[in-house]
PDB file of N, CA and C in Angstrom:
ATOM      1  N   UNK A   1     -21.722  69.205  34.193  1.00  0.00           N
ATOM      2  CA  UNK A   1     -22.189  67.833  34.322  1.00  0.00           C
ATOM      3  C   UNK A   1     -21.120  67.018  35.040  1.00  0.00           C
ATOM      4  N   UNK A   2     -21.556  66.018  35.480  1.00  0.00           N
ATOM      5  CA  UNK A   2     -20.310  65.286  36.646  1.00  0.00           C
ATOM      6  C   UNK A   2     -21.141  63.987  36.223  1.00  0.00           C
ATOM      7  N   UNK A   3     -19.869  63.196  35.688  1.00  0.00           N
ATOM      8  CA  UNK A   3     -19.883  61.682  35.600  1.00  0.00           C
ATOM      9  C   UNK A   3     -20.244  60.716  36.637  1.00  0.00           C
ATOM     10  N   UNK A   4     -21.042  59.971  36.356  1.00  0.00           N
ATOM     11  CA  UNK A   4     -21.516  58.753  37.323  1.00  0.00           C
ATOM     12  C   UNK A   4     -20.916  57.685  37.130  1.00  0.00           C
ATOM     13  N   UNK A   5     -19.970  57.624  36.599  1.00  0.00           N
ATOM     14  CA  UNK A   5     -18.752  56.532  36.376  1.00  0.00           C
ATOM     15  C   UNK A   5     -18.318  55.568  37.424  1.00  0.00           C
ATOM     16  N   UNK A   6     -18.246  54.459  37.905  1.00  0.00           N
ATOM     17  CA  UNK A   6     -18.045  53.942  38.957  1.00  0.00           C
ATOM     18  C   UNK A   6     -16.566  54.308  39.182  1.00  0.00           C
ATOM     19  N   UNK A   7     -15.632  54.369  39.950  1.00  0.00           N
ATOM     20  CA  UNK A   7     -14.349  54.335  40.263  1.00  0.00           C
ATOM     21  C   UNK A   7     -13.756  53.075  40.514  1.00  0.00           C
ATOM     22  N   UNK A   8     -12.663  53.252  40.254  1.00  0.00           N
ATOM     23  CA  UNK A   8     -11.391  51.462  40.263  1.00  0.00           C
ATOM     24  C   UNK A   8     -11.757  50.812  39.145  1.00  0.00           C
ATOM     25  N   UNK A   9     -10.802  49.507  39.126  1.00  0.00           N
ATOM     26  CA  UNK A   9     -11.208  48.791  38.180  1.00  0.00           C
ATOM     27  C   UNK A   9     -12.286  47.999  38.746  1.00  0.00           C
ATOM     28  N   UNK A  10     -12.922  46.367  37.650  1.00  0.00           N
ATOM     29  CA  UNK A  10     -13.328  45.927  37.494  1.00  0.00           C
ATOM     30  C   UNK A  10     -13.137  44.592  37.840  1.00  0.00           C
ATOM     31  N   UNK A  11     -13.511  43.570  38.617  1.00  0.00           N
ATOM     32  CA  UNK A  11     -13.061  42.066  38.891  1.00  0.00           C
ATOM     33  C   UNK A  11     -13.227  41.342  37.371  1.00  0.00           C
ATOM     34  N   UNK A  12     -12.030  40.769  37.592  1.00  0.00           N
ATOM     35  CA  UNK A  12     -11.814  39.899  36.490  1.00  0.00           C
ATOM     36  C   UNK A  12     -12.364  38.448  36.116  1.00  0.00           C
ATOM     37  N   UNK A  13     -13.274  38.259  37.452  1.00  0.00           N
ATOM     38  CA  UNK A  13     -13.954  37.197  37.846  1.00  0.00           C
ATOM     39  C   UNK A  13     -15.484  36.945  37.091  1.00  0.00           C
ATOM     40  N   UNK A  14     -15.666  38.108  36.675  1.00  0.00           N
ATOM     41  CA  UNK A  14     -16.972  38.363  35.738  1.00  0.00           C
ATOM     42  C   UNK A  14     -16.643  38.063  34.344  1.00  0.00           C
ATOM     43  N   UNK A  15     -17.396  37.325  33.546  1.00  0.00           N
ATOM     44  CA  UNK A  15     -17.139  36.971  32.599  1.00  0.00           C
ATOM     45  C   UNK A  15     -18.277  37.808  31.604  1.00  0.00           C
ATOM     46  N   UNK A  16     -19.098  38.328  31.961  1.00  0.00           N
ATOM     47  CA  UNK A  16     -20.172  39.024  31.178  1.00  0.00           C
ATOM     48  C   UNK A  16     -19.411  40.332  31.587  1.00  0.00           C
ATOM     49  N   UNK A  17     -19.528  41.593  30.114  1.00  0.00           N
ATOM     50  CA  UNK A  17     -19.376  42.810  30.527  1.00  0.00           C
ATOM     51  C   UNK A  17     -19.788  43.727  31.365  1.00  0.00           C
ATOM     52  N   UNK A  18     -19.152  44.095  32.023  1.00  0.00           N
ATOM     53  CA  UNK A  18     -20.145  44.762  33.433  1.00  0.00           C
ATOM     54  C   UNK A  18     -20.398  46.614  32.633  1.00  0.00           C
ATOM     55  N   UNK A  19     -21.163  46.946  32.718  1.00  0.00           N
ATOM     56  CA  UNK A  19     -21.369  48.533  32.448  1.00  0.00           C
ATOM     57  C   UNK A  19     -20.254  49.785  33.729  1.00  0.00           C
ATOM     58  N   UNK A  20     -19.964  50.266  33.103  1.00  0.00           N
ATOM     59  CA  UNK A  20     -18.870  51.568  34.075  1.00  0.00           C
ATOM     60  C   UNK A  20     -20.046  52.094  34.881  1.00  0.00           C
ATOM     61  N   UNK A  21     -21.593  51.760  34.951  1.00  0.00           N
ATOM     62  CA  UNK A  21     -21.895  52.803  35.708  1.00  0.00           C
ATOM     63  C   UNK A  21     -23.198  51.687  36.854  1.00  0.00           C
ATOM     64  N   UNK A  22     -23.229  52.767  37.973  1.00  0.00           N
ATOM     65  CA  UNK A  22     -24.052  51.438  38.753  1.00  0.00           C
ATOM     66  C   UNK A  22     -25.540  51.308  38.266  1.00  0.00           C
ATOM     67  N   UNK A  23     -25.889  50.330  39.108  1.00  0.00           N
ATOM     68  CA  UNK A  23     -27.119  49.830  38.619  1.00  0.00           C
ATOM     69  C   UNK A  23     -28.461  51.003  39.326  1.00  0.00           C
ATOM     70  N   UNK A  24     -28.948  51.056  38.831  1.00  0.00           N
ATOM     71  CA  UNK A  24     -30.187  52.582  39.429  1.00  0.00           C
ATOM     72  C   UNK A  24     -29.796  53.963  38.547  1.00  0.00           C
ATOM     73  N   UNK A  25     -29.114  53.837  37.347  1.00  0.00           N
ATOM     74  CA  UNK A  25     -28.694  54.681  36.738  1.00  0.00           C
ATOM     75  C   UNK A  25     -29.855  54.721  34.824  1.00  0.00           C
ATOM     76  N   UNK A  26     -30.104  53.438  35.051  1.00  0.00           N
ATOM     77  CA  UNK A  26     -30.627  53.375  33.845  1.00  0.00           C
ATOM     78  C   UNK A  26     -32.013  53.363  33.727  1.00  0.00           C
ATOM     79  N   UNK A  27     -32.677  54.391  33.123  1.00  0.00           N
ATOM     80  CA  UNK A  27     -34.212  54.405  32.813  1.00  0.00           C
ATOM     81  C   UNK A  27     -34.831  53.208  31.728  1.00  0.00           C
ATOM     82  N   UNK A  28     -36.082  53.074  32.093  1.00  0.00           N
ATOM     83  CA  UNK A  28     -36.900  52.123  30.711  1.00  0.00           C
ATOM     84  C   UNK A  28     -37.867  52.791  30.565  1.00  0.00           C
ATOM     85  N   UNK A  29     -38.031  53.264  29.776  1.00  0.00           N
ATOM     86  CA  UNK A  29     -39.384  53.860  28.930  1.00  0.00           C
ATOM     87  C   UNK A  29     -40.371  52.866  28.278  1.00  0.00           C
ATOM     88  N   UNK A  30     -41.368  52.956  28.442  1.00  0.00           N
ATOM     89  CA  UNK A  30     -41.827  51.867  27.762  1.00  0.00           C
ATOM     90  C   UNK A  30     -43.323  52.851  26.761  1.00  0.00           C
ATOM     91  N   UNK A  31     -43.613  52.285  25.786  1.00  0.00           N
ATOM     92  CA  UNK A  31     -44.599  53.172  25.009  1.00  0.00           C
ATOM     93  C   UNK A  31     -45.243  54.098  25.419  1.00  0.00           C
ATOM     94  N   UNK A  32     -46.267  53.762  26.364  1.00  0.00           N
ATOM     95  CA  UNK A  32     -47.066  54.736  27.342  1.00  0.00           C
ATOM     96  C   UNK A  32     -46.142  56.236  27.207  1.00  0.00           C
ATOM     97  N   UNK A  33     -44.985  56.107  27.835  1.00  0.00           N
ATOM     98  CA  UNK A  33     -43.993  56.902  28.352  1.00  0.00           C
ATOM     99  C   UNK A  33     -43.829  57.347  27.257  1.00  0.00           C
ATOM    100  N   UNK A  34     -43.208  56.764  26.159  1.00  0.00           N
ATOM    101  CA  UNK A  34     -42.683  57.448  25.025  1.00  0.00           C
ATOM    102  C   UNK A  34     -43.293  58.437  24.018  1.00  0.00           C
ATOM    103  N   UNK A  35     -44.914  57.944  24.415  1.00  0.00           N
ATOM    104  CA  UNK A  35     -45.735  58.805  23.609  1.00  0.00           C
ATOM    105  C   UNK A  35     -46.300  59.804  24.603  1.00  0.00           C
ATOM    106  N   UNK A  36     -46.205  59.792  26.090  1.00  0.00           N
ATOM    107  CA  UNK A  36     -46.139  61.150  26.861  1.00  0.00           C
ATOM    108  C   UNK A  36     -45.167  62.199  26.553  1.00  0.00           C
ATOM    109  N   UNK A  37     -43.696  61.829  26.220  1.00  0.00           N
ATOM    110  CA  UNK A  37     -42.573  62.227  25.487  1.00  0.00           C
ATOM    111  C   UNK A  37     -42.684  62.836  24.237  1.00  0.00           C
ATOM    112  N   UNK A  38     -43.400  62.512  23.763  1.00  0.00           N
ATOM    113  CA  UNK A  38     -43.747  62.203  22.088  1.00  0.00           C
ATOM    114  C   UNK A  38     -42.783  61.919  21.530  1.00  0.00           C
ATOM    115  N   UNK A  39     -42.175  61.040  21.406  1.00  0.00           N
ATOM    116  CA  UNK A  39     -41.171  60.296  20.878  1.00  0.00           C
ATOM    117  C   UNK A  39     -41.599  59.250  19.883  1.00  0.00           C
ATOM    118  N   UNK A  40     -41.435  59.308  18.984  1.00  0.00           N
ATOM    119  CA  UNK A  40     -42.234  58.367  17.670  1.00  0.00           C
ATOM    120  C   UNK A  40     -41.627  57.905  17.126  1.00  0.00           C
ATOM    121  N   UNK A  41     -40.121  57.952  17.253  1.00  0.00           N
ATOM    122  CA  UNK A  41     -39.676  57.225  16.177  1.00  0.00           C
ATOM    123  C   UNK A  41     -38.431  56.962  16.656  1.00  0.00           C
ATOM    124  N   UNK A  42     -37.805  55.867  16.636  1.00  0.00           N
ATOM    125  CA  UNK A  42     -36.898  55.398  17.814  1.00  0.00           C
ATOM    126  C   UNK A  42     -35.501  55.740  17.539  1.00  0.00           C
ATOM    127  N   UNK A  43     -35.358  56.318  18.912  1.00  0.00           N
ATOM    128  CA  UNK A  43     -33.652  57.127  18.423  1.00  0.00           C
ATOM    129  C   UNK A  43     -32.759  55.849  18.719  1.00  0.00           C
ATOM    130  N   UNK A  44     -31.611  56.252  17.949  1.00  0.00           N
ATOM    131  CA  UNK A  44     -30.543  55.394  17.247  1.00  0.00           C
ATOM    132  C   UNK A  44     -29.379  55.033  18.826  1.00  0.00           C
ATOM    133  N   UNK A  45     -29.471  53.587  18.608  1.00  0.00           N
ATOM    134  CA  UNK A  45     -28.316  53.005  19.653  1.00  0.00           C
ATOM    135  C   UNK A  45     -27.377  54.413  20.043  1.00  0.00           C
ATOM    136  N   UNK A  46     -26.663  55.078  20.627  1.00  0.00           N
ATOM    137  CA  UNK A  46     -25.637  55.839  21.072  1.00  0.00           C
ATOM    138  C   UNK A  46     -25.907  56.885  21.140  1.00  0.00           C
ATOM    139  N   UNK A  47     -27.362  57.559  20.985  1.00  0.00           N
ATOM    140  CA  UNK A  47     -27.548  58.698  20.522  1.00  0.00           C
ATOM    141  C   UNK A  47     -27.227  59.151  21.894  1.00  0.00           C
ATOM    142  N   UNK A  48     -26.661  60.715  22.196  1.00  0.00           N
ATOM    143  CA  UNK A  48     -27.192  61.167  23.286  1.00  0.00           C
ATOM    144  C   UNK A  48     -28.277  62.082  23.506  1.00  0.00           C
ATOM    145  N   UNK A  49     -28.482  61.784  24.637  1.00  0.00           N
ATOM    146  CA  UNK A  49     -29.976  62.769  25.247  1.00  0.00           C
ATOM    147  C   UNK A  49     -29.953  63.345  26.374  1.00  0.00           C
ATOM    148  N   UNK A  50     -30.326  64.723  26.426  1.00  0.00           N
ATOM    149  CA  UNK A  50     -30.634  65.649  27.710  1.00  0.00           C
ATOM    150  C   UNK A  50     -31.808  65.063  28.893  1.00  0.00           C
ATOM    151  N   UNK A  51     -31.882  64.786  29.447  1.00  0.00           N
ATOM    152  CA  UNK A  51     -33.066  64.549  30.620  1.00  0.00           C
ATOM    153  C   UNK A  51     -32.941  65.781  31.670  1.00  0.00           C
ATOM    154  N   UNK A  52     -34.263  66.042  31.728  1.00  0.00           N
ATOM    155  CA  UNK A  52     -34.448  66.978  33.100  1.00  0.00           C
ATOM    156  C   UNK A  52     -35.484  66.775  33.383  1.00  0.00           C
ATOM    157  N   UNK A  53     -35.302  65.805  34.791  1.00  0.00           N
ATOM    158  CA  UNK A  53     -36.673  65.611  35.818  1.00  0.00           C
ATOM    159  C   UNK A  53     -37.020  65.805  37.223  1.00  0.00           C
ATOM    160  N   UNK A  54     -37.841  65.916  37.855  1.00  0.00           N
ATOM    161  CA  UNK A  54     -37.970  66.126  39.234  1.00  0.00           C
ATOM    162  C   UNK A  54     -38.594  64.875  39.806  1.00  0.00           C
ATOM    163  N   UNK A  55     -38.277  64.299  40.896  1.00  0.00           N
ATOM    164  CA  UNK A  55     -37.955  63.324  41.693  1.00  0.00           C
ATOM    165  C   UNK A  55     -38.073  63.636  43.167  1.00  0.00           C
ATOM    166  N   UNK A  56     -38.982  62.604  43.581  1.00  0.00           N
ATOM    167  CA  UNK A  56     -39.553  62.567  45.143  1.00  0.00           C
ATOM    168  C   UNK A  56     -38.575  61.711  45.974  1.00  0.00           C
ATOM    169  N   UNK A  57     -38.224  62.518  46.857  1.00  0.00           N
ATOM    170  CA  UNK A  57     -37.581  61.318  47.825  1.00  0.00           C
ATOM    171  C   UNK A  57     -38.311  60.005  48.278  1.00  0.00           C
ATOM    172  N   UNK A  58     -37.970  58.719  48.002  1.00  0.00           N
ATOM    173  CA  UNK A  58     -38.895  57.915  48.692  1.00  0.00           C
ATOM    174  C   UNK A  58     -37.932  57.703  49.664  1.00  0.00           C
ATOM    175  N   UNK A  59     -36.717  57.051  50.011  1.00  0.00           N
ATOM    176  CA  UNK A  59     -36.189  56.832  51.349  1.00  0.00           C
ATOM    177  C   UNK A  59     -34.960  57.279  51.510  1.00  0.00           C
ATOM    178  N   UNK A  60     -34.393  57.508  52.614  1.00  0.00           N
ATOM    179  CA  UNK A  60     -33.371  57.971  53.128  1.00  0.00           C
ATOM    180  C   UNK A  60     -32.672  56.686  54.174  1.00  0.00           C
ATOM    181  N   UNK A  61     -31.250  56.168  53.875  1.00  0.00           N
ATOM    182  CA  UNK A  61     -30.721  55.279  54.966  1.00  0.00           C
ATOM    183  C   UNK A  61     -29.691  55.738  55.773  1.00  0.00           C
ATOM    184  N   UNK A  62     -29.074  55.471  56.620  1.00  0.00           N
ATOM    185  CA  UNK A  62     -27.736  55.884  56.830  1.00  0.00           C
ATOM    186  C   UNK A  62     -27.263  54.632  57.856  1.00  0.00           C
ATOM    187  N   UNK A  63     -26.026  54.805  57.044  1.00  0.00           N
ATOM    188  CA  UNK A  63     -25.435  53.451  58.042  1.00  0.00           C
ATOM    189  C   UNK A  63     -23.915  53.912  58.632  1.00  0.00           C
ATOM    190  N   UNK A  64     -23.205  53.419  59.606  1.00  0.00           N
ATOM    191  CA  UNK A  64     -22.149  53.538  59.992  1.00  0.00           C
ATOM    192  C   UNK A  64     -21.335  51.916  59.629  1.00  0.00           C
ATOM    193  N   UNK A  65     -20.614  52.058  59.443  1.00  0.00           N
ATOM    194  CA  UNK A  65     -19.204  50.959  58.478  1.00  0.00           C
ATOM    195  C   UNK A  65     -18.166  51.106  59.149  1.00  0.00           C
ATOM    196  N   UNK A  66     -17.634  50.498  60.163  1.00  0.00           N
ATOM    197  CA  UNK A  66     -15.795  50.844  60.372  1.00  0.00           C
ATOM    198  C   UNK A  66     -15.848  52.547  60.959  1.00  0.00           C
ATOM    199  N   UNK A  67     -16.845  53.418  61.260  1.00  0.00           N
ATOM    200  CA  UNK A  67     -16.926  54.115  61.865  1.00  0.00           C
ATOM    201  C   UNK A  67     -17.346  55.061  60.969  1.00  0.00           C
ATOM    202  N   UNK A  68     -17.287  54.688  59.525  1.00  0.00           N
ATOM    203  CA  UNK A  68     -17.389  55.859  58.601  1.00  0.00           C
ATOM    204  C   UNK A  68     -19.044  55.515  57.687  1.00  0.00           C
ATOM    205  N   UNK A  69     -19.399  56.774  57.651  1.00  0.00           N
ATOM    206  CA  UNK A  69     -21.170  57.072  57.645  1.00  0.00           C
ATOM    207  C   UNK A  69     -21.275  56.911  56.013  1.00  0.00           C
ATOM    208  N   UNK A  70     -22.605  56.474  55.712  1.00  0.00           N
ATOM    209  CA  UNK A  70     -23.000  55.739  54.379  1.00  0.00           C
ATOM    210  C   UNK A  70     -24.439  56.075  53.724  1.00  0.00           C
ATOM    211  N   UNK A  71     -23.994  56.856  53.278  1.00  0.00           N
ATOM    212  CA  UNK A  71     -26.010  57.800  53.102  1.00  0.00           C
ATOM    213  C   UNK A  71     -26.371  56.947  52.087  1.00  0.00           C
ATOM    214  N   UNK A  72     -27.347  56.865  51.592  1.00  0.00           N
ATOM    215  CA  UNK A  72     -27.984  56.146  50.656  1.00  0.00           C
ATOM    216  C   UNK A  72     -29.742  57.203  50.601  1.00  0.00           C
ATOM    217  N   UNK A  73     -29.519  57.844  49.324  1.00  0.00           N
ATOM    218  CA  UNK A  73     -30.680  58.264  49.335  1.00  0.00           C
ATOM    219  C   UNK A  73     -32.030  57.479  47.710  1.00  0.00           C
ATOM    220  N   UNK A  74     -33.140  57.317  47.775  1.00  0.00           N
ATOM    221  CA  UNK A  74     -33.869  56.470  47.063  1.00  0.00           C
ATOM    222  C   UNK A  74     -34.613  58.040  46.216  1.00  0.00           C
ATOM    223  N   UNK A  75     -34.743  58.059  45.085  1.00  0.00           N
ATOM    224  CA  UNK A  75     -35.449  59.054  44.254  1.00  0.00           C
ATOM    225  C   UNK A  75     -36.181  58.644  43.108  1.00  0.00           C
ATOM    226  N   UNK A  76     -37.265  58.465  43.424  1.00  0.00           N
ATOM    227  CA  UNK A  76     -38.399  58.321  42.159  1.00  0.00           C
ATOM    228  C   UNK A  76     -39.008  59.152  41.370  1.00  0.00           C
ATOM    229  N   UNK A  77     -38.568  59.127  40.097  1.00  0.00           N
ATOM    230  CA  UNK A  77     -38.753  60.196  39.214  1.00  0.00           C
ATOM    231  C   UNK A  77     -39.904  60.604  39.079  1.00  0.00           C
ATOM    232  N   UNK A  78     -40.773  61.865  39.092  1.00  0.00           N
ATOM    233  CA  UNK A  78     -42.144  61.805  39.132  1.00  0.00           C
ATOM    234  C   UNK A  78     -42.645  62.920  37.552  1.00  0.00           C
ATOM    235  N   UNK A  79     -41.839  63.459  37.051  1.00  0.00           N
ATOM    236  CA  UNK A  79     -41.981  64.341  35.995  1.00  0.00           C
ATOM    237  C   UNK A  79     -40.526  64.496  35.308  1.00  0.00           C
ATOM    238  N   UNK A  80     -40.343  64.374  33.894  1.00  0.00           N
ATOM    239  CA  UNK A  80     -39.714  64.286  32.859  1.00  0.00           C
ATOM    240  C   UNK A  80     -39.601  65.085  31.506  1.00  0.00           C
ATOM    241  N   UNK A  81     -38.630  65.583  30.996  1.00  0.00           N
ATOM    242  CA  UNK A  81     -38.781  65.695  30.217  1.00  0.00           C
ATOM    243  C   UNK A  81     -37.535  65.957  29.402  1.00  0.00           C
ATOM    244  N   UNK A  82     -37.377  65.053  27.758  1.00  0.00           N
ATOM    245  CA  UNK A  82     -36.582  64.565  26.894  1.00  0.00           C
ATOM    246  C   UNK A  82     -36.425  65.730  25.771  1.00  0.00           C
ATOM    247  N   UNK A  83     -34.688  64.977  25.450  1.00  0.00           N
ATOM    248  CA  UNK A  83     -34.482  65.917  24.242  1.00  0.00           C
ATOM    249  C   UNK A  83     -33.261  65.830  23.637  1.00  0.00           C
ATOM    250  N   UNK A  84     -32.465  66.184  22.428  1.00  0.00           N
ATOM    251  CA  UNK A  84     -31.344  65.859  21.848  1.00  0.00           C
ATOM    252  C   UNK A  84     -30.350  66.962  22.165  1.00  0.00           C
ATOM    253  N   UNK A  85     -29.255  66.668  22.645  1.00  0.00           N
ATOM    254  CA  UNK A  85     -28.020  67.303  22.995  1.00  0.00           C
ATOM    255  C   UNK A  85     -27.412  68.038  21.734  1.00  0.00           C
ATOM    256  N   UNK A  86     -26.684  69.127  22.336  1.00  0.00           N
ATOM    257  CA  UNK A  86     -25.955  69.820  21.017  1.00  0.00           C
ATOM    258  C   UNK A  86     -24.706  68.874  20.275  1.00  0.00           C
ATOM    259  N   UNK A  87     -24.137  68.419  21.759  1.00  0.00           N
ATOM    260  CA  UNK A  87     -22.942  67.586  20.897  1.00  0.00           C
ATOM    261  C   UNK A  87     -23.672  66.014  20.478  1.00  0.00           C
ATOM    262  N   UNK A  88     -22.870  65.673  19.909  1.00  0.00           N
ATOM    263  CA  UNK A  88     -22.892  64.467  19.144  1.00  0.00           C
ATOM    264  C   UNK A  88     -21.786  63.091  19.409  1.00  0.00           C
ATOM    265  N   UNK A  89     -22.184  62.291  20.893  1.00  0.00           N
ATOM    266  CA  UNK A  89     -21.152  61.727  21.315  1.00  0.00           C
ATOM    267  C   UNK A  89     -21.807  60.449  20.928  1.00  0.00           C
ATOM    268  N   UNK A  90     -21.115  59.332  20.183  1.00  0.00           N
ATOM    269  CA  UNK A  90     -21.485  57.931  20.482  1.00  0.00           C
ATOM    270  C   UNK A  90     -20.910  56.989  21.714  1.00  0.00           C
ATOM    271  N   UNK A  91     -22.182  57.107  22.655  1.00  0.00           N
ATOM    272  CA  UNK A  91     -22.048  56.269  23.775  1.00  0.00           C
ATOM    273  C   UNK A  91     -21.510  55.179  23.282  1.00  0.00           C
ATOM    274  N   UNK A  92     -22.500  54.278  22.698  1.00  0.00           N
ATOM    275  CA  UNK A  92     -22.162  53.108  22.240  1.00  0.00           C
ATOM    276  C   UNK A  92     -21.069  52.549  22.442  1.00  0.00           C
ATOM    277  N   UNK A  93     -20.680  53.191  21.029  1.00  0.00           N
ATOM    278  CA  UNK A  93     -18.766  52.760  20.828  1.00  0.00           C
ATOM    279  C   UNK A  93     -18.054  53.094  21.553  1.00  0.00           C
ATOM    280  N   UNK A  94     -18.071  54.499  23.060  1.00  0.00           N
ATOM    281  CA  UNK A  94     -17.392  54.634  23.723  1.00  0.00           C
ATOM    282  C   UNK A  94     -17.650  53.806  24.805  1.00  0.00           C
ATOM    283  N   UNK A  95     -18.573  52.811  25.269  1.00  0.00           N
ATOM    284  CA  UNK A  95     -18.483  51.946  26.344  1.00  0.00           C
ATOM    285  C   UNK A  95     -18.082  50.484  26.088  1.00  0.00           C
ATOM    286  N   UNK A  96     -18.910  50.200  24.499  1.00  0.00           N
ATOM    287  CA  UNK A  96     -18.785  48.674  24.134  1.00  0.00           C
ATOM    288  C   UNK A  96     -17.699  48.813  22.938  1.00  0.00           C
ATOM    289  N   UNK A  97     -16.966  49.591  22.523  1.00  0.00           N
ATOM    290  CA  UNK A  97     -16.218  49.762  21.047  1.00  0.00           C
ATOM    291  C   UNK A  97     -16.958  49.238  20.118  1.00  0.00           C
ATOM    292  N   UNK A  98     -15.966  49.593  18.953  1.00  0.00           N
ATOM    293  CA  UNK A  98     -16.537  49.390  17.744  1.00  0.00           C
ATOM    294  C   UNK A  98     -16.819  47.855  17.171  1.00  0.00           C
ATOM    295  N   UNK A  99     -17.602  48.061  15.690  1.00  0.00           N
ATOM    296  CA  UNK A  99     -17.659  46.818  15.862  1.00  0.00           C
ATOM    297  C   UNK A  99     -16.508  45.605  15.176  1.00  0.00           C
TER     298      UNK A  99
END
């Protein structure tokens, strides 16, 4: 597995907590979904979870910057499927600490 962690620090100019990871990283499930899942009963703040899905390319960009090339690829998830990890890590407390 390879972390999606953003790299460097953080501007200090933000006064709301910013998340370590970028934005297009986070799914919403919403009921529909959850009961395609069968998921019934709502897992606990930090839990972790396995995902394995397949995903359609919708777009492809590429840009040049200062001479140096900038892919940007767009992937819409089209099939899913959920489940509980062997280890037992609390996200939670490892992004926002304790309380």
């Amino acid at each position: 597995m390879i972390s999606m962690k953003k790299e460097g620090g953080y501007s200090n100019e933000v006064e709301i907590e910013e998340s370590p990871y970028p934005y297009g990283l986070e799914l919403r499930l919403e009921q529909d979904q959850l009961d395609k899942l069968s998921i019934t009963e709502p897992p606990e703040v930090g839990t972790t979870m396995m995902i394995k899905a397949q995903a359609m390319v919708k777009a492809v960009m590429m840009k040049k910057d200062d001479g140096r090339k900038e892919l940007c690829v767009r992937l819409q998830i089209t099939d899913m499927e959920l489940g509980k990890t062997e280890r037992n890590n609390d996200m939670a407390k490892s992004l926002y600490g304790s309380d």
